[in-house]
C-alpha atoms as a PDB file:
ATOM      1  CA  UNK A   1     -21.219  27.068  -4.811  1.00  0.00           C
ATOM      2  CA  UNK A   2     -23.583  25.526  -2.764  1.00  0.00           C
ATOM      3  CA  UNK A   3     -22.322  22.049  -3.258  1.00  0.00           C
ATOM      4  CA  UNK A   4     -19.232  23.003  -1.022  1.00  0.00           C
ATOM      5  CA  UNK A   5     -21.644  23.189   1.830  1.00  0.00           C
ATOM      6  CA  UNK A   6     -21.989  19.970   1.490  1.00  0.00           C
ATOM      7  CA  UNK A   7     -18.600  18.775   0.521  1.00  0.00           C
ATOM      8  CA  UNK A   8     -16.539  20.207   2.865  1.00  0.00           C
ATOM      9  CA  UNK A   9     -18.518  19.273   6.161  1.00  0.00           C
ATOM     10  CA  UNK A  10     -18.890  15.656   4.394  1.00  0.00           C
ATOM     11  CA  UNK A  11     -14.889  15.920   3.613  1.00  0.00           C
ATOM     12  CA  UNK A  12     -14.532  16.702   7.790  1.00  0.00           C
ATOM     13  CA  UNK A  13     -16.707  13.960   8.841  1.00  0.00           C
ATOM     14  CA  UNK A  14     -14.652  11.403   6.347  1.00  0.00           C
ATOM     15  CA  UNK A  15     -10.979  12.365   8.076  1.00  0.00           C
ATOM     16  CA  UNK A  16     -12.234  12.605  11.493  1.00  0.00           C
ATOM     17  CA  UNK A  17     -13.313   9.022  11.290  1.00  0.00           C
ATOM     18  CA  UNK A  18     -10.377   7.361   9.471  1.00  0.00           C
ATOM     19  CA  UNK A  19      -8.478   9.449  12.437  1.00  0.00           C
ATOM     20  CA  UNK A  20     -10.342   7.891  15.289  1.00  0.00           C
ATOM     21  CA  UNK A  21      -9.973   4.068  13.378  1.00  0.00           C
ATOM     22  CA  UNK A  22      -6.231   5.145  13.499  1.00  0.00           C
ATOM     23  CA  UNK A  23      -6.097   5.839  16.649  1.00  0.00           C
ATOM     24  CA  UNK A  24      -8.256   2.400  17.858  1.00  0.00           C
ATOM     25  CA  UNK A  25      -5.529   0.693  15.813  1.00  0.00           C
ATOM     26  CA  UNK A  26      -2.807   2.149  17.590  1.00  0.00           C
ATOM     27  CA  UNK A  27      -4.116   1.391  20.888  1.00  0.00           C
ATOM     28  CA  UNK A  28      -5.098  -2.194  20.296  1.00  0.00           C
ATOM     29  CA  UNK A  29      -1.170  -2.885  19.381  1.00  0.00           C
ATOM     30  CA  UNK A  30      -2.143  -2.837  15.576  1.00  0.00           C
ATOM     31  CA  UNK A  31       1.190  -1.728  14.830  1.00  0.00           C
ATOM     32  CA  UNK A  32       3.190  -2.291  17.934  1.00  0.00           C
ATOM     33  CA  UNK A  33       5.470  -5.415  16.574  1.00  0.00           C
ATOM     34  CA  UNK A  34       7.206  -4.201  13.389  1.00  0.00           C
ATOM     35  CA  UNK A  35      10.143  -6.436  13.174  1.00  0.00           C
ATOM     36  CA  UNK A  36       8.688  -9.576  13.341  1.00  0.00           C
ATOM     37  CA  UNK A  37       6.783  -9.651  10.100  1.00  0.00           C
ATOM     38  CA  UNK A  38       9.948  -8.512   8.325  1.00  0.00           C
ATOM     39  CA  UNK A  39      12.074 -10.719   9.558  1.00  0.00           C
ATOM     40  CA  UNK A  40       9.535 -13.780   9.238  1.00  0.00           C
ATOM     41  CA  UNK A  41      10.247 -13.766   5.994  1.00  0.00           C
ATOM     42  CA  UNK A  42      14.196 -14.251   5.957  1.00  0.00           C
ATOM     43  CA  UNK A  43      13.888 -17.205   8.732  1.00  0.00           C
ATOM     44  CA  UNK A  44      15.126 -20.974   6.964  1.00  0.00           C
ATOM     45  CA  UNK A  45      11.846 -22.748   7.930  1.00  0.00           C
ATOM     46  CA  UNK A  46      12.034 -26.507   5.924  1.00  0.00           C
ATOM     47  CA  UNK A  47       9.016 -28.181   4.874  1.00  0.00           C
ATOM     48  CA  UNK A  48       9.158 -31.816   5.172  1.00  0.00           C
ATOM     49  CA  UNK A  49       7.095 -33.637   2.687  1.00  0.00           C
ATOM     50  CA  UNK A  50       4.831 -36.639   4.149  1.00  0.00           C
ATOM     51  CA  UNK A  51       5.235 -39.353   1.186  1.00  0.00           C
ATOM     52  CA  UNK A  52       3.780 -43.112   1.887  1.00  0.00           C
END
């Protein structure tokens, strides 16, 4: 019983600071361009080979 005075304070600190390094993420424009890396992948870039 009184290991859930520790866990559960512990367990509050944990999600309130992946919830603040959310929030820095969405405020530095982390995830503000989500069509470009999906559609990066479908574009017909050619690779020329340098032979000599």
């Amino acid at each position: 019983m009184s290991i859930l005075f520790l866990l559960i304070p512990l367990s509050i600190i944990v999600a309130i600071t992946f919830l603040l390094i959310f929030i820095r993420a969405c405020k530095s424009g982390q995830f503000s361009d989500m069509q470009t890396p999906a559609m990066r992948i479908l574009q017909d870039v050619t690779i020329k080979n340098k032979t000599k």
